[in-house]
C-alpha atoms as a PDB file:
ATOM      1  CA  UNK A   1     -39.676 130.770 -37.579  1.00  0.00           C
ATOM      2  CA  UNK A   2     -35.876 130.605 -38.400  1.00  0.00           C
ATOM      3  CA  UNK A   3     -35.267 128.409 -41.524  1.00  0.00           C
ATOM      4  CA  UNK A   4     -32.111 127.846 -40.634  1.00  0.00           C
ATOM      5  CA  UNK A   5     -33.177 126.109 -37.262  1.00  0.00           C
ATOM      6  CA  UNK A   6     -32.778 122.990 -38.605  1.00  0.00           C
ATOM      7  CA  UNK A   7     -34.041 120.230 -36.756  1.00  0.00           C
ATOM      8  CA  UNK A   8     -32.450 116.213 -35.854  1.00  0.00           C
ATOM      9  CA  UNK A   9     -35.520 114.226 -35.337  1.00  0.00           C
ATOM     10  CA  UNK A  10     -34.784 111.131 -33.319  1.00  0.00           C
ATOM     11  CA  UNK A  11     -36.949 108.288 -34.310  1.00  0.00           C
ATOM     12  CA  UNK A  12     -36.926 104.708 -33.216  1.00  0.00           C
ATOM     13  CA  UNK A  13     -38.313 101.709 -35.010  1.00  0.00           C
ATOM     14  CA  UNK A  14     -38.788  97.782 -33.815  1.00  0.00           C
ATOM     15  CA  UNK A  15     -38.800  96.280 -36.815  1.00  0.00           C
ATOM     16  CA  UNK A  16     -40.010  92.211 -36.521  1.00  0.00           C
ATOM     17  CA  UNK A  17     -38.126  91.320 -38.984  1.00  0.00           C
ATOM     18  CA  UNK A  18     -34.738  93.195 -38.127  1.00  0.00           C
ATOM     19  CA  UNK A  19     -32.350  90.120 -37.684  1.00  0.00           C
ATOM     20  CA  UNK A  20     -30.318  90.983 -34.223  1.00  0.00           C
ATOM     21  CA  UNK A  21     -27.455  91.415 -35.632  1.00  0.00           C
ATOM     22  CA  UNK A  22     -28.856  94.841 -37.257  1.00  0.00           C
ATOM     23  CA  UNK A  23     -30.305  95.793 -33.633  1.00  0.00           C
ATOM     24  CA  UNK A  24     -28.816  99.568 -32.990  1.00  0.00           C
ATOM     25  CA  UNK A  25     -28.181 100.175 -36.850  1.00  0.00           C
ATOM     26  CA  UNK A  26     -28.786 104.065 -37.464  1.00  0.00           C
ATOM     27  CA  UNK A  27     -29.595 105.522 -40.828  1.00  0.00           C
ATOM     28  CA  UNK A  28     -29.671 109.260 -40.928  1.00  0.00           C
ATOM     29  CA  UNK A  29     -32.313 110.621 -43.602  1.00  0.00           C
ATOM     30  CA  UNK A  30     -31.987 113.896 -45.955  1.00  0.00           C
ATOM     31  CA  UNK A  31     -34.535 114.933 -48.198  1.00  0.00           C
ATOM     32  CA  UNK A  32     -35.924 117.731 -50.672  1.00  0.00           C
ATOM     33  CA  UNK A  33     -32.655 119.515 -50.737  1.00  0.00           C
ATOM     34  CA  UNK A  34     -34.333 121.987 -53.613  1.00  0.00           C
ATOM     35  CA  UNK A  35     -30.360 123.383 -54.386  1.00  0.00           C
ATOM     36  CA  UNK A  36     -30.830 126.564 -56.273  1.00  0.00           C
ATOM     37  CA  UNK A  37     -33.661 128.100 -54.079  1.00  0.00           C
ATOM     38  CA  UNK A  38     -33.050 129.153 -50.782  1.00  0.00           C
ATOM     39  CA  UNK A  39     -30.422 126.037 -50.063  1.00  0.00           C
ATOM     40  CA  UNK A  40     -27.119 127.382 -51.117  1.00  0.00           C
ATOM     41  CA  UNK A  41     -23.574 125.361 -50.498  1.00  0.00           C
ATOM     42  CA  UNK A  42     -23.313 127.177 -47.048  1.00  0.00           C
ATOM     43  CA  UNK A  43     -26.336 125.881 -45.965  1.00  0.00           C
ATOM     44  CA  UNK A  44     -26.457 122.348 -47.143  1.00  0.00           C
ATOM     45  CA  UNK A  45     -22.467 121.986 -45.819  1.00  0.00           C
ATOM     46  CA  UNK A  46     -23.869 122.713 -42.227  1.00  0.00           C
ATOM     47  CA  UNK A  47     -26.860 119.988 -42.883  1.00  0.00           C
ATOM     48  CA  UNK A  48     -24.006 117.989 -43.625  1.00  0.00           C
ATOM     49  CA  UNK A  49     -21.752 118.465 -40.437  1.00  0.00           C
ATOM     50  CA  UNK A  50     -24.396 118.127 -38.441  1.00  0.00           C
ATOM     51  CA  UNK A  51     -25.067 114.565 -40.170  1.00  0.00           C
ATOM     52  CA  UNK A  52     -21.923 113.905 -39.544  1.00  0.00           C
ATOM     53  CA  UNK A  53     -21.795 114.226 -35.878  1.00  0.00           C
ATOM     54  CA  UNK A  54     -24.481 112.165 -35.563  1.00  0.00           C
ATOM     55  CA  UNK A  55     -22.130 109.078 -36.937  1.00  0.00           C
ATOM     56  CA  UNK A  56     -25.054 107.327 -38.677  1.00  0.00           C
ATOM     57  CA  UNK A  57     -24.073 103.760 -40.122  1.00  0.00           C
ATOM     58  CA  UNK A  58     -25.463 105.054 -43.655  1.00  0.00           C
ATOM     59  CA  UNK A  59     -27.361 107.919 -44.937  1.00  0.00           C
ATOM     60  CA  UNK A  60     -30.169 108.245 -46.919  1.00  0.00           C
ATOM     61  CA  UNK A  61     -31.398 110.948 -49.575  1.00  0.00           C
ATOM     62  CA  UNK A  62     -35.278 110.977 -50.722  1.00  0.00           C
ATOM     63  CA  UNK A  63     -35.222 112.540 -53.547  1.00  0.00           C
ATOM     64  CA  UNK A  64     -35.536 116.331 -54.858  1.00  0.00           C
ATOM     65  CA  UNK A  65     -32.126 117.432 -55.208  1.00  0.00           C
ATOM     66  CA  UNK A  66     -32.763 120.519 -57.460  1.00  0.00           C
ATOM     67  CA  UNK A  67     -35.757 122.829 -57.606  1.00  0.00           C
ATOM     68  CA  UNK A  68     -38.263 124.195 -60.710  1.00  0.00           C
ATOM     69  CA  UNK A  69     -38.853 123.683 -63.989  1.00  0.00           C
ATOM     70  CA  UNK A  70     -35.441 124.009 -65.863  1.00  0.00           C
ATOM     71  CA  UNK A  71     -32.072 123.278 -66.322  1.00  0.00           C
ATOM     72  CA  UNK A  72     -29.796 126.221 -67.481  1.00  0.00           C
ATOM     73  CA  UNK A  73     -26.206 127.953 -66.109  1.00  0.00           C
ATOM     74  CA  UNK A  74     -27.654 128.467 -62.464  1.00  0.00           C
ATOM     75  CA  UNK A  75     -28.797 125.091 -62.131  1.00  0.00           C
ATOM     76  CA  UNK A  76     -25.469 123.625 -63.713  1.00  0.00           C
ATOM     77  CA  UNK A  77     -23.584 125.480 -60.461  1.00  0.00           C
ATOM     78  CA  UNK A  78     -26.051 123.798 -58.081  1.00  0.00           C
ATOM     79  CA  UNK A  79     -24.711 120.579 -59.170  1.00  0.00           C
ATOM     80  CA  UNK A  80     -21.554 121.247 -58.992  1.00  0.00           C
ATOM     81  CA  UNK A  81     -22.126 122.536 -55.573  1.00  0.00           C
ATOM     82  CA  UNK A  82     -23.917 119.427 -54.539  1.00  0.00           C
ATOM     83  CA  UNK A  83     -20.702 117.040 -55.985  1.00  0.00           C
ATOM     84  CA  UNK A  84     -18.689 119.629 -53.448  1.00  0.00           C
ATOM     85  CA  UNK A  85     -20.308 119.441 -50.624  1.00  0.00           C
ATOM     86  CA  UNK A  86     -21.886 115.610 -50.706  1.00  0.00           C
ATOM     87  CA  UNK A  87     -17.907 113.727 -52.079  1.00  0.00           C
ATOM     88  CA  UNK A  88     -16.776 114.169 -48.474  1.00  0.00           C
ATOM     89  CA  UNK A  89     -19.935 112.860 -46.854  1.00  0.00           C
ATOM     90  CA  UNK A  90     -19.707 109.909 -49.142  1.00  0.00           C
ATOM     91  CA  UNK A  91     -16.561 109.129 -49.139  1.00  0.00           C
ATOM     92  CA  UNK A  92     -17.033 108.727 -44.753  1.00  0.00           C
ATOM     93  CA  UNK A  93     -20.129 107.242 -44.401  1.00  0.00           C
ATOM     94  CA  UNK A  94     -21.812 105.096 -47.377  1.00  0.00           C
ATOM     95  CA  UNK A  95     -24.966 107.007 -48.862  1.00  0.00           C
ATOM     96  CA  UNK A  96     -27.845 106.157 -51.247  1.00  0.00           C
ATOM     97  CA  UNK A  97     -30.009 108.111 -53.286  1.00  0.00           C
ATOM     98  CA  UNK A  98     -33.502 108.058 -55.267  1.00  0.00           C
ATOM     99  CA  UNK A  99     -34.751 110.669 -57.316  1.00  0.00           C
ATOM    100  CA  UNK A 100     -38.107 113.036 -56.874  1.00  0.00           C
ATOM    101  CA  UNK A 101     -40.221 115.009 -59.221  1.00  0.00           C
ATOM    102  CA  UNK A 102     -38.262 118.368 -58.916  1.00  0.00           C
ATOM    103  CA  UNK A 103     -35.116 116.034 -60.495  1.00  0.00           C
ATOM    104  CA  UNK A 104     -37.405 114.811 -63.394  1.00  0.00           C
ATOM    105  CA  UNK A 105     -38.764 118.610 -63.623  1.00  0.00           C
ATOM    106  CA  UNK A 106     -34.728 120.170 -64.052  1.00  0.00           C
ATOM    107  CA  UNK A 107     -32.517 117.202 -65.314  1.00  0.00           C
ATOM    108  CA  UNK A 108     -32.479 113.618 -63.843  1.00  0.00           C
ATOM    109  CA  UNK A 109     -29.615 112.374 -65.999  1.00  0.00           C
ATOM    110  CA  UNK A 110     -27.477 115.324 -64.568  1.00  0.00           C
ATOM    111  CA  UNK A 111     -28.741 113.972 -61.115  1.00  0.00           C
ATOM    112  CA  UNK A 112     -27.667 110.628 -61.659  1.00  0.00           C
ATOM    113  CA  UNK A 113     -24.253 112.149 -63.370  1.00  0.00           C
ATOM    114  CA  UNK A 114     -24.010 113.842 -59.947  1.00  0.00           C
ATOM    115  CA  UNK A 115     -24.815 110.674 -57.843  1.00  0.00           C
ATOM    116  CA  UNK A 116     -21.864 108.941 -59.674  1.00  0.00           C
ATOM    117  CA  UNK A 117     -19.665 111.463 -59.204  1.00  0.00           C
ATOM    118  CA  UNK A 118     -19.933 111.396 -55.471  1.00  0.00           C
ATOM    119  CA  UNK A 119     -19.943 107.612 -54.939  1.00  0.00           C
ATOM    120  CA  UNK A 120     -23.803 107.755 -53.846  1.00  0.00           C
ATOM    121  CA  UNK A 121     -25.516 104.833 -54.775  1.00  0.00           C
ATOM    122  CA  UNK A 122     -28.884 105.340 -56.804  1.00  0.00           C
ATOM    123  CA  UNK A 123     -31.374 103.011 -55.594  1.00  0.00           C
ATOM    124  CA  UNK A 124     -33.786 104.300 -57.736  1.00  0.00           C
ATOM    125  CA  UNK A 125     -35.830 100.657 -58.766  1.00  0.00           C
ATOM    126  CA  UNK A 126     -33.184  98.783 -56.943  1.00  0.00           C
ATOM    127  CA  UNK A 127     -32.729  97.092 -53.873  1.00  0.00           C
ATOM    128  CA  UNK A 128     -28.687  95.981 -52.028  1.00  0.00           C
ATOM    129  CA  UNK A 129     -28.292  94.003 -49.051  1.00  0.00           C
ATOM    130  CA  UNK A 130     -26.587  95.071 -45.984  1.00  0.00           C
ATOM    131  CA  UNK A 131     -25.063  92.366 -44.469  1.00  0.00           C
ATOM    132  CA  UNK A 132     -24.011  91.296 -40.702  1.00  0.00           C
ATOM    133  CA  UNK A 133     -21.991  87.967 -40.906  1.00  0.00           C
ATOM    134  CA  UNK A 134     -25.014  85.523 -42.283  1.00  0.00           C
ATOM    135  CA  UNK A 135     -27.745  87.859 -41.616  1.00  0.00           C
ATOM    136  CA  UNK A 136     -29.239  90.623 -44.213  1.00  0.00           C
ATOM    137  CA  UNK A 137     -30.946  93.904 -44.141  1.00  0.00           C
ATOM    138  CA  UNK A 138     -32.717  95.192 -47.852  1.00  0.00           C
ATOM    139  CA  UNK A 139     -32.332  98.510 -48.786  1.00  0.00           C
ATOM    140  CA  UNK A 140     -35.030  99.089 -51.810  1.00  0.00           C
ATOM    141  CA  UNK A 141     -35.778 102.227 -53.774  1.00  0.00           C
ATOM    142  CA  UNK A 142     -38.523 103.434 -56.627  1.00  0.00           C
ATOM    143  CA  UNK A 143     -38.487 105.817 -59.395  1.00  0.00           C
ATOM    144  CA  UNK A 144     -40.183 108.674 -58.714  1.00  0.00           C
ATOM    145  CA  UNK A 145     -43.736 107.896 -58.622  1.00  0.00           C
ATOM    146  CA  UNK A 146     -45.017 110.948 -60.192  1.00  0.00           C
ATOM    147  CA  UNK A 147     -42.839 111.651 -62.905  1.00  0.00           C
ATOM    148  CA  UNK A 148     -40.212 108.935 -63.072  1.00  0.00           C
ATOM    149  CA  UNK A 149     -41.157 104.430 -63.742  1.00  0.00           C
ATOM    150  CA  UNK A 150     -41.821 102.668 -60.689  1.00  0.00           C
ATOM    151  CA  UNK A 151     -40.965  99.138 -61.216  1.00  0.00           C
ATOM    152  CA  UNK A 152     -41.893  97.496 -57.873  1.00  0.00           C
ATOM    153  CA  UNK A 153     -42.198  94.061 -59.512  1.00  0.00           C
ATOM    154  CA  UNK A 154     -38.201  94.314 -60.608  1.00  0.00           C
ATOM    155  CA  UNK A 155     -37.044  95.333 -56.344  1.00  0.00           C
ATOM    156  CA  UNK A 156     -39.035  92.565 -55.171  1.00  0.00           C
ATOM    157  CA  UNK A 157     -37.580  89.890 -57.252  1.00  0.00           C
ATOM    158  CA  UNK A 158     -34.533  91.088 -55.682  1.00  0.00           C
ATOM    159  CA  UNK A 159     -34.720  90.467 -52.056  1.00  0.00           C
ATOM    160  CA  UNK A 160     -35.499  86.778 -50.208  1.00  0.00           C
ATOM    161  CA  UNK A 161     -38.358  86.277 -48.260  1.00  0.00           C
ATOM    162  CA  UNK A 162     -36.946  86.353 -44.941  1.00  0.00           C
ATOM    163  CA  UNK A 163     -35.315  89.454 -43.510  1.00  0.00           C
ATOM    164  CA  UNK A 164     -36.443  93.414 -42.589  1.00  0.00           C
ATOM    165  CA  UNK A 165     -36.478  95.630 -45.960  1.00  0.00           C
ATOM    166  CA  UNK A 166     -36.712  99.319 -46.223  1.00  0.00           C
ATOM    167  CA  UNK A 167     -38.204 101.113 -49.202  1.00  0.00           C
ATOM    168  CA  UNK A 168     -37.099 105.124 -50.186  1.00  0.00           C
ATOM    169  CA  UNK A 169     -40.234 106.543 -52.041  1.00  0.00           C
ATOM    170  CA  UNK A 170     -39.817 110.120 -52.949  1.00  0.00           C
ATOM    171  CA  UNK A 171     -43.810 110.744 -52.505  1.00  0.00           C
ATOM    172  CA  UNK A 172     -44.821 109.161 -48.876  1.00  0.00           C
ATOM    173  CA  UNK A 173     -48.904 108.000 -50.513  1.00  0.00           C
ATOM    174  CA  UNK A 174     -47.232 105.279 -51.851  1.00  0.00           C
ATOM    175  CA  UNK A 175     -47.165 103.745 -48.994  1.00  0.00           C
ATOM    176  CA  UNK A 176     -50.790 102.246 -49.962  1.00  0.00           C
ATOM    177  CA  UNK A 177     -48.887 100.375 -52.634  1.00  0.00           C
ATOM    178  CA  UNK A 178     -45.524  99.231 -50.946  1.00  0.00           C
ATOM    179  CA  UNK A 179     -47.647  98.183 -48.109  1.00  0.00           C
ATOM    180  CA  UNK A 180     -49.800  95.901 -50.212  1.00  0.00           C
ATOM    181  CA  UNK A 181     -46.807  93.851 -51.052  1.00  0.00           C
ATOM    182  CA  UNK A 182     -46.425  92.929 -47.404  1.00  0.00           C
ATOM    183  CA  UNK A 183     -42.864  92.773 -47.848  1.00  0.00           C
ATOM    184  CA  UNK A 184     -41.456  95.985 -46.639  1.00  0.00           C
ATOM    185  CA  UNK A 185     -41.463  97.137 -43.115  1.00  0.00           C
ATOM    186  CA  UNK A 186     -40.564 100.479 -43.657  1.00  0.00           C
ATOM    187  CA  UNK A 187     -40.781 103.063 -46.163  1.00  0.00           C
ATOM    188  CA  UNK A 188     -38.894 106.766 -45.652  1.00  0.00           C
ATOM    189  CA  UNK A 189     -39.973 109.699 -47.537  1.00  0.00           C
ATOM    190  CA  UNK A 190     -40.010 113.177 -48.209  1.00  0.00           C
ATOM    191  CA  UNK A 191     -41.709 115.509 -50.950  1.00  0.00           C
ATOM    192  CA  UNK A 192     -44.621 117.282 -48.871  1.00  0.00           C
ATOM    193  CA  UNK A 193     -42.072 119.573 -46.734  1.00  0.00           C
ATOM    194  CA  UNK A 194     -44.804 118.966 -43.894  1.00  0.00           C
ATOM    195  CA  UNK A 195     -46.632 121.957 -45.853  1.00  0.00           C
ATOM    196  CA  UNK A 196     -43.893 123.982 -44.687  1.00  0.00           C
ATOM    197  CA  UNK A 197     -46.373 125.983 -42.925  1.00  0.00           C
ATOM    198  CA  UNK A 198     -48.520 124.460 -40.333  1.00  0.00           C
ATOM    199  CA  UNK A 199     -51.392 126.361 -38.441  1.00  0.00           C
ATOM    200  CA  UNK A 200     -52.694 125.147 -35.324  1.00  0.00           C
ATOM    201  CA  UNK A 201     -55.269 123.149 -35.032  1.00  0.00           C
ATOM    202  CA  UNK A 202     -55.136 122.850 -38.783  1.00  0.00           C
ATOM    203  CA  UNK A 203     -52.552 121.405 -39.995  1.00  0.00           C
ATOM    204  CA  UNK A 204     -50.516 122.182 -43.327  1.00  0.00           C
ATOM    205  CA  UNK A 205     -53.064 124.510 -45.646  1.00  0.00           C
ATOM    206  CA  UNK A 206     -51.511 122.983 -48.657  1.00  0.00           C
ATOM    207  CA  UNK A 207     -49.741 119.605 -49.386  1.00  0.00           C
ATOM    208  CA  UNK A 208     -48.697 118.279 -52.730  1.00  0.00           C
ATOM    209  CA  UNK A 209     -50.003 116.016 -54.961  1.00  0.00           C
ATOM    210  CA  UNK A 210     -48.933 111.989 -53.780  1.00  0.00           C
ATOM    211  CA  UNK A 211     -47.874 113.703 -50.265  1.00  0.00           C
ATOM    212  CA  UNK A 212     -51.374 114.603 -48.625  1.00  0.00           C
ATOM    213  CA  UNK A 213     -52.566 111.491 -46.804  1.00  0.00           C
ATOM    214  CA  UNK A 214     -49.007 110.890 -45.038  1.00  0.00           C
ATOM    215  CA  UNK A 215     -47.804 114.301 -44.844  1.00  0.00           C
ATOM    216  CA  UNK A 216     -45.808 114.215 -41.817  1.00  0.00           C
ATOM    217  CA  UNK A 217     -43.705 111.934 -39.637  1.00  0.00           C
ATOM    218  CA  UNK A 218     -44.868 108.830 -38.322  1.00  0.00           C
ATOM    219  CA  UNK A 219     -47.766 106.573 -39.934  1.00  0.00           C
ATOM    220  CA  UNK A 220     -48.956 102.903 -39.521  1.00  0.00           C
ATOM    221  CA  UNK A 221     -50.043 101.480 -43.055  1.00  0.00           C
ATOM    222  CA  UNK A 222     -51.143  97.675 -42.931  1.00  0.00           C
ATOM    223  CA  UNK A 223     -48.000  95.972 -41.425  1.00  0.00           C
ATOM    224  CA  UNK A 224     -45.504  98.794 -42.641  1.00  0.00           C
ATOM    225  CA  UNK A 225     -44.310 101.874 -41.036  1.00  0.00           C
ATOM    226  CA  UNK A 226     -44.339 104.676 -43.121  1.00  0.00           C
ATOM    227  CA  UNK A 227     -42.267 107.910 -42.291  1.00  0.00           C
ATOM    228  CA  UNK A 228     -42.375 111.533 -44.008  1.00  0.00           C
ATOM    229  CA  UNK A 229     -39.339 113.496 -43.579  1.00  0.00           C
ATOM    230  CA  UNK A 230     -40.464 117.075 -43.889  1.00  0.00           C
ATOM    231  CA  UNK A 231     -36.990 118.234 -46.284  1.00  0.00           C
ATOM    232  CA  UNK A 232     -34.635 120.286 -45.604  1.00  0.00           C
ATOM    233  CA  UNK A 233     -35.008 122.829 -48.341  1.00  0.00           C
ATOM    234  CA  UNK A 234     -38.057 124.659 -49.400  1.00  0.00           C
ATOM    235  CA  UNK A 235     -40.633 125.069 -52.565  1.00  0.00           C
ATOM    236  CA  UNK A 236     -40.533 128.383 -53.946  1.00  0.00           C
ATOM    237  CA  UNK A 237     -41.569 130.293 -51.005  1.00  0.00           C
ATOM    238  CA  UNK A 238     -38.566 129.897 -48.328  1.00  0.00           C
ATOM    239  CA  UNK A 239     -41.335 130.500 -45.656  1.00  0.00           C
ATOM    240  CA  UNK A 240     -41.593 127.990 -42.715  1.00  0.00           C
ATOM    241  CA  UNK A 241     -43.675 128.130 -39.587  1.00  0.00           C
ATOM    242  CA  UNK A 242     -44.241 125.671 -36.700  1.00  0.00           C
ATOM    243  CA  UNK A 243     -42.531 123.133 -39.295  1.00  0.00           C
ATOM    244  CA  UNK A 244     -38.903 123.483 -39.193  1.00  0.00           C
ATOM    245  CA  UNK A 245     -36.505 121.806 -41.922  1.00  0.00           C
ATOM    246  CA  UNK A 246     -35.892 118.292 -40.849  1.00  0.00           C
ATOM    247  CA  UNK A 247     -32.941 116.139 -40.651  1.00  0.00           C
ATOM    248  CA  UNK A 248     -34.010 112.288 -39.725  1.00  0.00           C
ATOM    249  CA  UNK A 249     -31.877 110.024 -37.106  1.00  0.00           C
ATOM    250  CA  UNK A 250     -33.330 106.467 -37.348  1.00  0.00           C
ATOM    251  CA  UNK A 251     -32.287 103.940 -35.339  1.00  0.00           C
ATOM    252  CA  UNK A 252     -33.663  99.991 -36.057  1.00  0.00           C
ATOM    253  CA  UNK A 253     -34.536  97.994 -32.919  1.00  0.00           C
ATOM    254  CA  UNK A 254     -36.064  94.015 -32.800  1.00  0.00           C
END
């Protein structure tokens, strides 16, 4: 299967809580870039376009902007890449960001230096509203929950009662905490690639740690919808099959 191919996956959502005025609202989803693998600037600038052409109302990153263990020259140049290639998206359509293990693995303060420097907002352990005249839609993000300090308590104290909120967790299992709290109707994810490889029958051989109950796509946890974006990039085998890289199109009905 063609790497390359990447895939728009269309997915929409009737939230209960959506207020009207957010009815139609379209968030396009980007995750596990892994820069400095297989991705190069080439590559992620055509995930890009086609983002683009999709005129989403915001987009979303989940986390995993880097790949391995360490931080040196090469992986200096993939940041600098990213601020190239994610400035323009950023500066046309407002973007937010959370962190995932691979970040905390190379360098998360050069992620967050990188963030900054292209007007993307990190979310991580934060939550903004969104706002249509009176009415409000939460945005919330987590630290990564592997590596990084979730502090759930600290996004919840910062959205009302009332009103649809959607969580970015880099690792989708957390959706049996967020879902606990009752208060988010969506969470959006990435981190398990969809196993990358998928056999028949099977399913994905091998998942990652925190992304093996909700590996892929669509789940129903309690009251919350919980949804796995499969990455764009790849781990360090760029081998895909019958699980293409995945760019996300949500759009939010009531």
């Amino acid at each position: 299967m063609n790497p390359n191919g990447f895939k728009i996956e269309t997915v929409r959502l009737e939230l209960a809580r959506l207020p009207r005025a957010f009815s139609g609202f379209r968030m396009a989803q980007i995750s596990d870039i892994h820069m400095g693998g297989w991705m190069n600037a080439k590559r992620l600038q055509n995930i890009v376009d086609l983002v683009v052409e999709q005129k989403p109302d915001l987009v979303l990153f989940t986390g995993d902007f880097l790949i391995g263990r360490a931080y040196d020259a090469n992986a200096e140049q993939t940041v600098r890449d990213l601020i190239t290639v994610l400035t323009p998206l950023a500066a046309s359509i407002p973007s937010y960001a959370i962190l995932g293990n691979h970040d905390y693995w190379t360098n998360p303060s050069a992620i967050r230096k990188m963030l900054h420097a292209c007007n993307i907002m990190d979310m991580t352990n934060k939550a903004f509203a969104l706002t249509r005249g009176a009415k409000k839609l939460y945005l919330c993000g987590v630290d990564d929950v592997w590596e990084g300090s979730v502090r759930l308590e600290n996004v919840l104290a910062q959205i009302e009662d009332d009103g649809a909120a959607i969580l970015m967790a880099h690792e989708p299992d957390y959706a049996d905490v967020s879902a606990l709290t009752g208060r988010f109707d969506l969470q959006i994810s990435g981190h398990s690639h969809g196993g990358q490889v998928v056999f028949p029958f099977y399913g994905p051989p091998i998942l990652p740690y925190l992304g093996q109950k909700y590996h892929t796509g669509l789940y129903q946890v309690g009251n919350m919808v919980q949804y796995t974006n499969c990455g764009v990039g790849m781990a360090m085998l760029p081998v895909r099959f019958n699980c293409p890289p995945e760019i996300t199109l949500f759009t939010l009905s009531v």
